[in-house]
Each structure stands twice: as structure tokens, then as C-alpha cells.
Protein backbone atom coordinates (compact mmCIF):
# COMPACT_ATOMS: atom_id res chain seq x y z
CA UNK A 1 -10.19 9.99 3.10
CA UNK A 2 -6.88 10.15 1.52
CA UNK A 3 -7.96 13.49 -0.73
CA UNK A 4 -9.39 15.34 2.64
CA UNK A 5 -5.35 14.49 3.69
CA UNK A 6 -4.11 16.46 0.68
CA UNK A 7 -3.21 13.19 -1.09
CA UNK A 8 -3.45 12.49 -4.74
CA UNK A 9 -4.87 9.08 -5.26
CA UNK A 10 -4.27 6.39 -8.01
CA UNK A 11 -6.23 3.23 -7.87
CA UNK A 12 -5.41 0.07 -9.17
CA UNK A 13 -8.39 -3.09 -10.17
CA UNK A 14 -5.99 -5.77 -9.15
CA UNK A 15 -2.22 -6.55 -7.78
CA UNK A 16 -0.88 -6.73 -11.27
CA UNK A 17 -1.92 -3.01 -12.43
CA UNK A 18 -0.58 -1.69 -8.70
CA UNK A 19 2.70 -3.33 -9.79
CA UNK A 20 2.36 -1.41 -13.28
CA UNK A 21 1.11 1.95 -12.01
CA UNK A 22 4.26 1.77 -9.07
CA UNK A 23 6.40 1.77 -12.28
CA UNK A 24 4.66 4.76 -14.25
CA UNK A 25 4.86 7.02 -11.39
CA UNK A 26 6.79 8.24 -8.21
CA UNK A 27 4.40 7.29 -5.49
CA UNK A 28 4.98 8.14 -1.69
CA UNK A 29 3.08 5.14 -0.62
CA UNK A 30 1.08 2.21 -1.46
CA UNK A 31 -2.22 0.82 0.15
CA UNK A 32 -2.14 -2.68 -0.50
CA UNK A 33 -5.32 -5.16 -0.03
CA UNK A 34 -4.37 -8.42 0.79
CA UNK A 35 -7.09 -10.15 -0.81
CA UNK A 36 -7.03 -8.75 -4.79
CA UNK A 37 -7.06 -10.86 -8.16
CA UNK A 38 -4.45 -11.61 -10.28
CA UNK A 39 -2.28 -11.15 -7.86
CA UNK A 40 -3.19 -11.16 -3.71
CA UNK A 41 -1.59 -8.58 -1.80
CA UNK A 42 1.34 -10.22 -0.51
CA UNK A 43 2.43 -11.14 -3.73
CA UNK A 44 2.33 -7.56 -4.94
CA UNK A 45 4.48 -6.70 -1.99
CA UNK A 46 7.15 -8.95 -3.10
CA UNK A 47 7.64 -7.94 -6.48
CA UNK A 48 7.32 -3.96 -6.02
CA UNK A 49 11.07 -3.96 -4.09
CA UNK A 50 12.12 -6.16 -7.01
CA UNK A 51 11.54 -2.96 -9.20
CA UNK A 52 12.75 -0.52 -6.80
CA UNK A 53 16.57 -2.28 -5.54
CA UNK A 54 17.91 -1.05 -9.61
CA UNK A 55 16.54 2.69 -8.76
CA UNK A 56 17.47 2.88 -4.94
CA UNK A 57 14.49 4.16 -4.18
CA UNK A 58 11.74 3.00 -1.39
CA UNK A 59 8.08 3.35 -1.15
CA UNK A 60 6.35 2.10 1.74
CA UNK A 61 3.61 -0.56 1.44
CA UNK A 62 0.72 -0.35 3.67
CA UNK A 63 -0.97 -3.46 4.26
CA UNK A 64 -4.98 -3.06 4.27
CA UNK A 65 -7.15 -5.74 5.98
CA UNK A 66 -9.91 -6.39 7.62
CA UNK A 67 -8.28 -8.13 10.11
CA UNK A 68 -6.17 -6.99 12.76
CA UNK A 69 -5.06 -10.37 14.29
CA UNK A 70 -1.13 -10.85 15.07
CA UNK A 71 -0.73 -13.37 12.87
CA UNK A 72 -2.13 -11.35 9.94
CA UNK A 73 -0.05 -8.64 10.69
CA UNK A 74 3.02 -10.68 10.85
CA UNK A 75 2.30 -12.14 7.56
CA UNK A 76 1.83 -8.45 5.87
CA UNK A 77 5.50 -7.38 7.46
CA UNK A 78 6.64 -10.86 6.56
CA UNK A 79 5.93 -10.50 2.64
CA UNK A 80 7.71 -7.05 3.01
CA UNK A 81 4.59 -4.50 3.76
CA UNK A 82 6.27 -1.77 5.90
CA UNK A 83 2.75 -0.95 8.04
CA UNK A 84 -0.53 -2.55 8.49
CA UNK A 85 -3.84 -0.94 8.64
CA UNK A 86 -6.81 -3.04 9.93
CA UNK A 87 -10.38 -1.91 8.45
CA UNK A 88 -12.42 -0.17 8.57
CA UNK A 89 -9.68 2.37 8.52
CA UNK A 90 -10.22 5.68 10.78
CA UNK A 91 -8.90 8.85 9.81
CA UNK A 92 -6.55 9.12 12.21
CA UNK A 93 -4.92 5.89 11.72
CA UNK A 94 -4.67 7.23 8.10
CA UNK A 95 -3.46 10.67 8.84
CA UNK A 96 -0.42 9.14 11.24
CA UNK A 97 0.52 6.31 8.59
CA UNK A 98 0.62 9.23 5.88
CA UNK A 99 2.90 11.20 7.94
CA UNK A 100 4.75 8.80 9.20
CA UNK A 101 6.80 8.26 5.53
CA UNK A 102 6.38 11.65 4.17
CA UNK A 103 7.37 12.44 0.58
CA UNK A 104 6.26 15.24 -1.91
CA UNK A 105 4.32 14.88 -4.33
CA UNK A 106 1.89 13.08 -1.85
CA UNK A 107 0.53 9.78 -4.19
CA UNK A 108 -0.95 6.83 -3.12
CA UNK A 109 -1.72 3.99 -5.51
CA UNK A 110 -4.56 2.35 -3.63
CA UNK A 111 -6.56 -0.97 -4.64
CA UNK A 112 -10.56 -1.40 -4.69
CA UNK A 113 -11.92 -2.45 -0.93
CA UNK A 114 -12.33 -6.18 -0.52
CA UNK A 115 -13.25 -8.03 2.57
């Protein structure tokens, strides 16, 4: 889905190599699972604005789950995702989370699908 939006897409097995790959590369945004091993989603979140406060720089985490309960979504904002999408993930909800932090080059680390 994220191609057929014009994005170029980097995908990571696990929360450590999303935290790697964020530091090879300028990415506009990153899809983060919650559930991942090595390291879960929210930890992942945490550590990637560790990296970026010495550069200044931002990139938006987007929480992926397959739940869209409040307290879920609290706890993705909580560990310092900036948006939330609940599965499975419609285009549209894709497209407007895609514009809504635009950046050029459009990449997206994302991490393999997990319940």
C-alpha cells in the first residue's frame, strides 16, 4: 500500500534493526508494530528520539496495531508514537497519516505484520 502512495519502503525483522536502519537513513516516517522481537514496539519508540535530540531532527512514529481500544492508543502516544493506526489498515487511513508529516524523499521503515 505504501508503494501505490509513491513511498519507498524499508522493512525491518525486529525493533532492534528499525532502530539501526532509522540511523542509516533519512526516513520521513516509521510504522512501528507494537508486538516485534527483540525489542516490542514501544520500546523502539523510546530509543529512536534518543538518536534524533543530537541531530535536531524528527521523524514521526506510527503506531501499528490490531487494536484500536483507548487504552492501546494511549499507551502508543504514551511511549512517544506520534499517530496510531489500528489494523487492518485501509488506504485511506494510510494516505492521510502519510500526508499528514510530509517530507521528501518519501521512506518508511516498516516492520513485518504481527497480530
Amino acid at each position: 500500500m505504501l508503494e501505490k502512495l509513491g513511498c519507498e519502503v524499508d522493512t525491518a525483522e525486529n525493533g532492534a534493526e528499525a532502530i539501526d536502519r532509522h540511523a542509516s537513513g533519512a526516513y520521513a516516517m516509521v510504522l512501528m508494530d507494537r508486538r516485534m522481537p527483540v525489542l516490542d514496539g514501544y520500546q523502539a519508540a523510546a530509543r529512536l528520539p534518543e538518536r534524533e535530540r543530537a541531530s535536531g531532527r524528527h521523524t514521526p512514529i506510527i503506531a501499528m496495531t490490531a487494536n484500536d481500544e483507548t487504552r492501546d492508543r494511549d499507551r502508543c502516544l504514551a511511549a512517544g508514537m506520534d499517530g496510531f493506526l489500528a489494523k487492518p489498515i485501509l488506504t485511506d487511513d494510510l494516505r492521510s497519516t502519510v500526508e499528514r508529516w510530509p517530507s521528501a524523499p518519501r521512506r518508511a521503515p516498516s516492520t513485518p505484520r504481527s497480530s
